[in-house]
Every structure is written in structure tokens, then in C-alpha cells.
Protein backbone atom coordinates (compact mmCIF):
# COMPACT_ATOMS: atom_id res chain seq x y z
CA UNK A 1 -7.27 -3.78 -17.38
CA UNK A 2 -3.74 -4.51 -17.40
CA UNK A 3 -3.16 -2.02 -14.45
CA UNK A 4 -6.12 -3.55 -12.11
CA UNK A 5 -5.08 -7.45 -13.12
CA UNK A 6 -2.93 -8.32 -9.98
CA UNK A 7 -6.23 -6.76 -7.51
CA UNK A 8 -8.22 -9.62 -8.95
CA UNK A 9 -5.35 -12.42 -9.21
CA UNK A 10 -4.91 -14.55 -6.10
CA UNK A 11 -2.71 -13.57 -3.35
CA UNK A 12 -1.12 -17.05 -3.03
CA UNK A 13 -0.08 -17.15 -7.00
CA UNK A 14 1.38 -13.41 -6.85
CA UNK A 15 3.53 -14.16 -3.49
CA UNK A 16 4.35 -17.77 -4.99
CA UNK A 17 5.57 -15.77 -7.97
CA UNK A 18 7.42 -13.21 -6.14
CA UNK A 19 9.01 -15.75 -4.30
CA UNK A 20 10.76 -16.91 -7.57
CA UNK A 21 11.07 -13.47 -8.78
CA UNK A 22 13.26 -12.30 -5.25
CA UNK A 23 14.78 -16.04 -4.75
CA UNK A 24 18.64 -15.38 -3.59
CA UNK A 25 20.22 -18.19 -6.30
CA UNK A 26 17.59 -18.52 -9.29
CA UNK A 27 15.56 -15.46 -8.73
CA UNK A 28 14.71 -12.63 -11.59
CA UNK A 29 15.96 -9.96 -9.61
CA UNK A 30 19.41 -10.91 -8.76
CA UNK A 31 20.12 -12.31 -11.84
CA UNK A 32 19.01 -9.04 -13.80
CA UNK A 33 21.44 -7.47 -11.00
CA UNK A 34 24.47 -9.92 -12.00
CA UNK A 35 23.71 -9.39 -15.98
CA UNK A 36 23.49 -5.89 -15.50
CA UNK A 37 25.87 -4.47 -12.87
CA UNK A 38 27.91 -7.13 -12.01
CA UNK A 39 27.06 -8.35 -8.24
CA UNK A 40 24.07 -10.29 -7.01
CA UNK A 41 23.15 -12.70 -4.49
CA UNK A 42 21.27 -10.47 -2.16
CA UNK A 43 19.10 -12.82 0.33
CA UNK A 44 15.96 -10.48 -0.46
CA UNK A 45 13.60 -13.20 1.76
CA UNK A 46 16.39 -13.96 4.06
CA UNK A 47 17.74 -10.65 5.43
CA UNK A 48 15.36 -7.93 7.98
CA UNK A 49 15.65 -5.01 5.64
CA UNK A 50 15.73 -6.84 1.99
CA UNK A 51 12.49 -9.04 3.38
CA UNK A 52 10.93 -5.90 4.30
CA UNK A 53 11.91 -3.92 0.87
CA UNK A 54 10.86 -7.10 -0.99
CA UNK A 55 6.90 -7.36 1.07
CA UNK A 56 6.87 -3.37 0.06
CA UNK A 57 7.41 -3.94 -3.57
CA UNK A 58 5.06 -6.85 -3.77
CA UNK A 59 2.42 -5.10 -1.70
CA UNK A 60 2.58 -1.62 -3.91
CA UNK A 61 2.46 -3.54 -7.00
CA UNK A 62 -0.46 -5.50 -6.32
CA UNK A 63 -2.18 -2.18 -4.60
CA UNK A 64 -1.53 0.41 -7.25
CA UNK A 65 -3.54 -0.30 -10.08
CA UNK A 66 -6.68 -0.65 -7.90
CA UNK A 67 -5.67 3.07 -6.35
CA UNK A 68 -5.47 4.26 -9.56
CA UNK A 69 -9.13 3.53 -10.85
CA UNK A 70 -9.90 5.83 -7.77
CA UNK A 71 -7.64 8.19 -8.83
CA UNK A 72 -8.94 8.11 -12.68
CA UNK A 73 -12.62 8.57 -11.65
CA UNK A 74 -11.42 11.58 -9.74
CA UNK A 75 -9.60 13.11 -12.21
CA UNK A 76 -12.86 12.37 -14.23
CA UNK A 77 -15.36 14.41 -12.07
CA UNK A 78 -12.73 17.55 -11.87
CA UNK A 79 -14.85 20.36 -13.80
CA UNK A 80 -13.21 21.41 -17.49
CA UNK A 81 -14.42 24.91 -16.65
CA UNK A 82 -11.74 24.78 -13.79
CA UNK A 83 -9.41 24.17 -15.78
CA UNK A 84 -10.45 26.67 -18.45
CA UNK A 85 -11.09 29.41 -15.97
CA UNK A 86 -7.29 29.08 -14.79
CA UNK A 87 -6.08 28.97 -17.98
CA UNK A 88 -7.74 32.11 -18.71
CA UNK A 89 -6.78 33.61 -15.27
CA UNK A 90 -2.97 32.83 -16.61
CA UNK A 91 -2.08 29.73 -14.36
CA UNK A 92 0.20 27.36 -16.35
CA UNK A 93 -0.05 23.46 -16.38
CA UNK A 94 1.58 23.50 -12.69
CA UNK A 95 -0.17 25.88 -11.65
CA UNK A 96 -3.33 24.80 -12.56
CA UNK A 97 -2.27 21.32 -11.36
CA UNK A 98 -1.82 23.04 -7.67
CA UNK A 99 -4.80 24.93 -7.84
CA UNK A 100 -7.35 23.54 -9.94
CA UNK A 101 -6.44 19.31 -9.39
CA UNK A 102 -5.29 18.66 -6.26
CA UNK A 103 -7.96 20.62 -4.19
CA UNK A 104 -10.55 18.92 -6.34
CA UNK A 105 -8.99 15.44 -5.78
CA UNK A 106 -9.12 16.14 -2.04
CA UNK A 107 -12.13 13.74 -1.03
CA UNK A 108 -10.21 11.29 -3.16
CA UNK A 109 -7.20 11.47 -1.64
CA UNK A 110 -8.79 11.44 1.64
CA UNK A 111 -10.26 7.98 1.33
CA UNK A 112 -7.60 6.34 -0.36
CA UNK A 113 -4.83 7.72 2.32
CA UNK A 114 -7.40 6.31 4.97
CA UNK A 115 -8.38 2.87 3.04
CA UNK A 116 -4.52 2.46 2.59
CA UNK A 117 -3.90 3.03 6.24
CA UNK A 118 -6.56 0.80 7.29
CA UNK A 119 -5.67 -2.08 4.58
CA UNK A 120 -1.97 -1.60 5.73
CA UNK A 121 -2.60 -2.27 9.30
CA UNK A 122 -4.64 -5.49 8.24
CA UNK A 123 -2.09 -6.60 5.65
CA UNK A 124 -1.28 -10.35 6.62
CA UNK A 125 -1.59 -12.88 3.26
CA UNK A 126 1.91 -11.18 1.59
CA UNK A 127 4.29 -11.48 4.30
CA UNK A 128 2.68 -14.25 5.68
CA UNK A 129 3.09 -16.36 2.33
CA UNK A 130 6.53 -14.83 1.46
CA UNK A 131 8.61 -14.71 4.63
CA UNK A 132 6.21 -16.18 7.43
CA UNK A 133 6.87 -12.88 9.33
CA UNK A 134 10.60 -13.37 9.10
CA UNK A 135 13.66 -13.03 9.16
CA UNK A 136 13.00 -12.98 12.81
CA UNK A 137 9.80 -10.60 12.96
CA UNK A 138 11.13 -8.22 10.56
CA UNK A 139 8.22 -8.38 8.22
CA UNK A 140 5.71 -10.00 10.99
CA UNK A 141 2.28 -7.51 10.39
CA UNK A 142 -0.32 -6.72 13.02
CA UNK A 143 -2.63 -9.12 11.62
CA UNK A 144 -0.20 -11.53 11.69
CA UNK A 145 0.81 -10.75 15.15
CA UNK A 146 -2.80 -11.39 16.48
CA UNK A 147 -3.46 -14.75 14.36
CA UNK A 148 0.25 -15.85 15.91
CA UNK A 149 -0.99 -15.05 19.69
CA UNK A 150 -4.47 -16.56 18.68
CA UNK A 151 -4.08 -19.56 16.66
CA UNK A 152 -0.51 -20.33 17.30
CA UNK A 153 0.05 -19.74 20.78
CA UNK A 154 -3.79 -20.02 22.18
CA UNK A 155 -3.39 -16.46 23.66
CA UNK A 156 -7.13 -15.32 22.60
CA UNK A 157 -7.80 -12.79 25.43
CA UNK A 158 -4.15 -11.16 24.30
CA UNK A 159 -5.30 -11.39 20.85
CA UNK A 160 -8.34 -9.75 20.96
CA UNK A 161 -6.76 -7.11 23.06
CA UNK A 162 -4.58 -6.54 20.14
CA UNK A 163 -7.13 -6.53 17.75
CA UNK A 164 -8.90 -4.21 20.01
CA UNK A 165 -5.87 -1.91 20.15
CA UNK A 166 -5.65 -1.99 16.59
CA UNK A 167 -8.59 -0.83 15.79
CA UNK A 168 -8.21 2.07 18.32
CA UNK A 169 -5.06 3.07 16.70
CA UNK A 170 -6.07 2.74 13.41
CA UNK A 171 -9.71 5.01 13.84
CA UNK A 172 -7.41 7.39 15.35
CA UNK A 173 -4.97 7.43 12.45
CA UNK A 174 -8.08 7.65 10.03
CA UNK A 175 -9.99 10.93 11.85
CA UNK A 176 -6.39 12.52 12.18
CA UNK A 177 -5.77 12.07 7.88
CA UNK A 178 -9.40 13.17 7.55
CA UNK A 179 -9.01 15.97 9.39
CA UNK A 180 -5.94 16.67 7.68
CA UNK A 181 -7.27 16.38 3.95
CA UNK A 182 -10.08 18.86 4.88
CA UNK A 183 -12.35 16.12 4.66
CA UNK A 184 -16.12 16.11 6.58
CA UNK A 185 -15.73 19.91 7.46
CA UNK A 186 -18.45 22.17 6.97
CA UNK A 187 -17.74 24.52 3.79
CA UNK A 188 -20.57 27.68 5.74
């Protein structure tokens, strides 16, 4: 429960919180940095690459737990007789990891590499809320980049061509992992 919590809390609390948590003069972070080594004052929001590191933390921490469940039920479904066949076989706990776990995890893996990929490309409410796409467009999304040409600047025909082009890429991006992870192939 604890793990899944921040899936079904709002986006606008958790980047409001984060916002304290990574703020350059009162925030959690650089304070813990100042108590424990010494130095702080990092600009997390207000420099390209901390804004970027700081929209990567926030976005894997509110993305994991929900991963996980998938993950979990996986790891469910895998066989015990796998497992006990291996063990039997001689395979040790990596070895049966390599052989018996990860190929059975495979359609799993597949379909959370391509949800990820496609939620990725669509991400827009956490760096939108915590740095507007800045510093400059360092942390400025795809999503982000259409509503701006859309709604902002009244570009809709260059919008939708975006939108367009991101779909494109990111079908593309999902057949290629599926391919990759084995996934949809014929097992005669």
C-alpha cells in the first residue's frame, strides 16, 4: 500500500511537495546536504541539469511503486516447479535467477519497458508544475512542447503535427522493445 500511495495521490500535491522538498534556501534536500556534508545551496529548480535530475527523481518515485505491482504479479505466476527443477539441475540462486526468472518475466518486462516509454513521452503535469519547462527548456517534455505551440502560441496545425510525430516515434520505439523482449513471436 505504502509502495503504490504516490500513483493514487494527486500530481499537483506531490510536485507542490517536491517543490519544498528541492527549494534552493528552505528545501529538505539541501539542508540534509549542509547537516550532513557540509555544502548546500544547489538551485535544484533553477539550474538545466539539477531541474532535470530533480523532474527524474520526482517522476521515478511516483512511477515505481505502480511498476512494481506489475512486477509482483509476475513474479507470482513464475512456476515453483521452475524453480525446483533448476535447483535440482544444480543452478544456484543466480543462476536460477538468469534462467528460471527473467525469461519468465519477459512479457512483463515487455509491457512495462513499452508503457514506460509511452508514459515518458506523454509526461507533462511534473515538469510542468515544478519548473514550467525551465530553466530555459531544459526540462520542457513533448507534451508540453505541443500544449505550448497549441494553447500558448495558437500554432494548432504545428501542434498536431507534433503530436502526430510523436506518436510515430513512439509506436516505433514500442514494436522495436517488443521485438527486442521476444515479445508477440511465434514459439512453432
Amino acid at each position: 500500500m505504502t509502495y503504490f500511495m504516490p500513483v493514487v495521490i494527486s500530481p499537483i500535491v506531490i510536485t507542490l511537495v517536491f517543490g519544498l522538498i528541492f527549494d534552493k534556501d528552505y528545501g529538505l534536500v539541501n539542508a540534509t546536504l549542509r547537516a550532513v556534508f557540509g555544502f548546500g545551496g544547489v538551485d535544484w529548480l533553477g539550474e538545466s541539469a539539477w531541474a532535470r535530475v530533480a523532474v527524474v527523481i520526482l517522476v521515478l518515485w511516483r512511477w515505481t511503486g505502480y511498476l512494481t505491482i506489475f512486477f509482483l504479479a509476475g513474479l507470482q505466476n513464475v512456476p515453483r516447479e521452475l524453480y525446483e527443477a533448476a535447483a535440482i539441475d544444480g543452478a544456484g540462486p543466480v543462476r536460477r535467477f538468469w534462467d528460471v526468472t527473467l525469461p519468465a518475466l519477459r512479457p512483463v518486462t515487455a509491457f512495462i519497458a513499452v508503457t514506460v516509454l509511452v508514459n515518458t513521452a506523454q509526461i507533462f503535469e511534473e515538469p510542468f508544475l515544478l519548473t514550467q519547462g525551465g530553466p530555459g527548456e531544459s526540462t520542457l517534455s513533448v507534451a508540453m512542447f505541443v500544449f505550448r505551440a497549441g494553447f500558448q502560441r495558437q500554432q494548432l496545425g504545428y501542434a498536431a503535427a507534433a503530436g502526430v510525430l510523436l506518436f510515430v516515434a513512439v509506436f516505433v520505439l514500442g514494436q522495436l522493445a517488443m521485438r527486442a523482449l521476444g515479445v508477440g513471436r511465434s514459439t512453432r
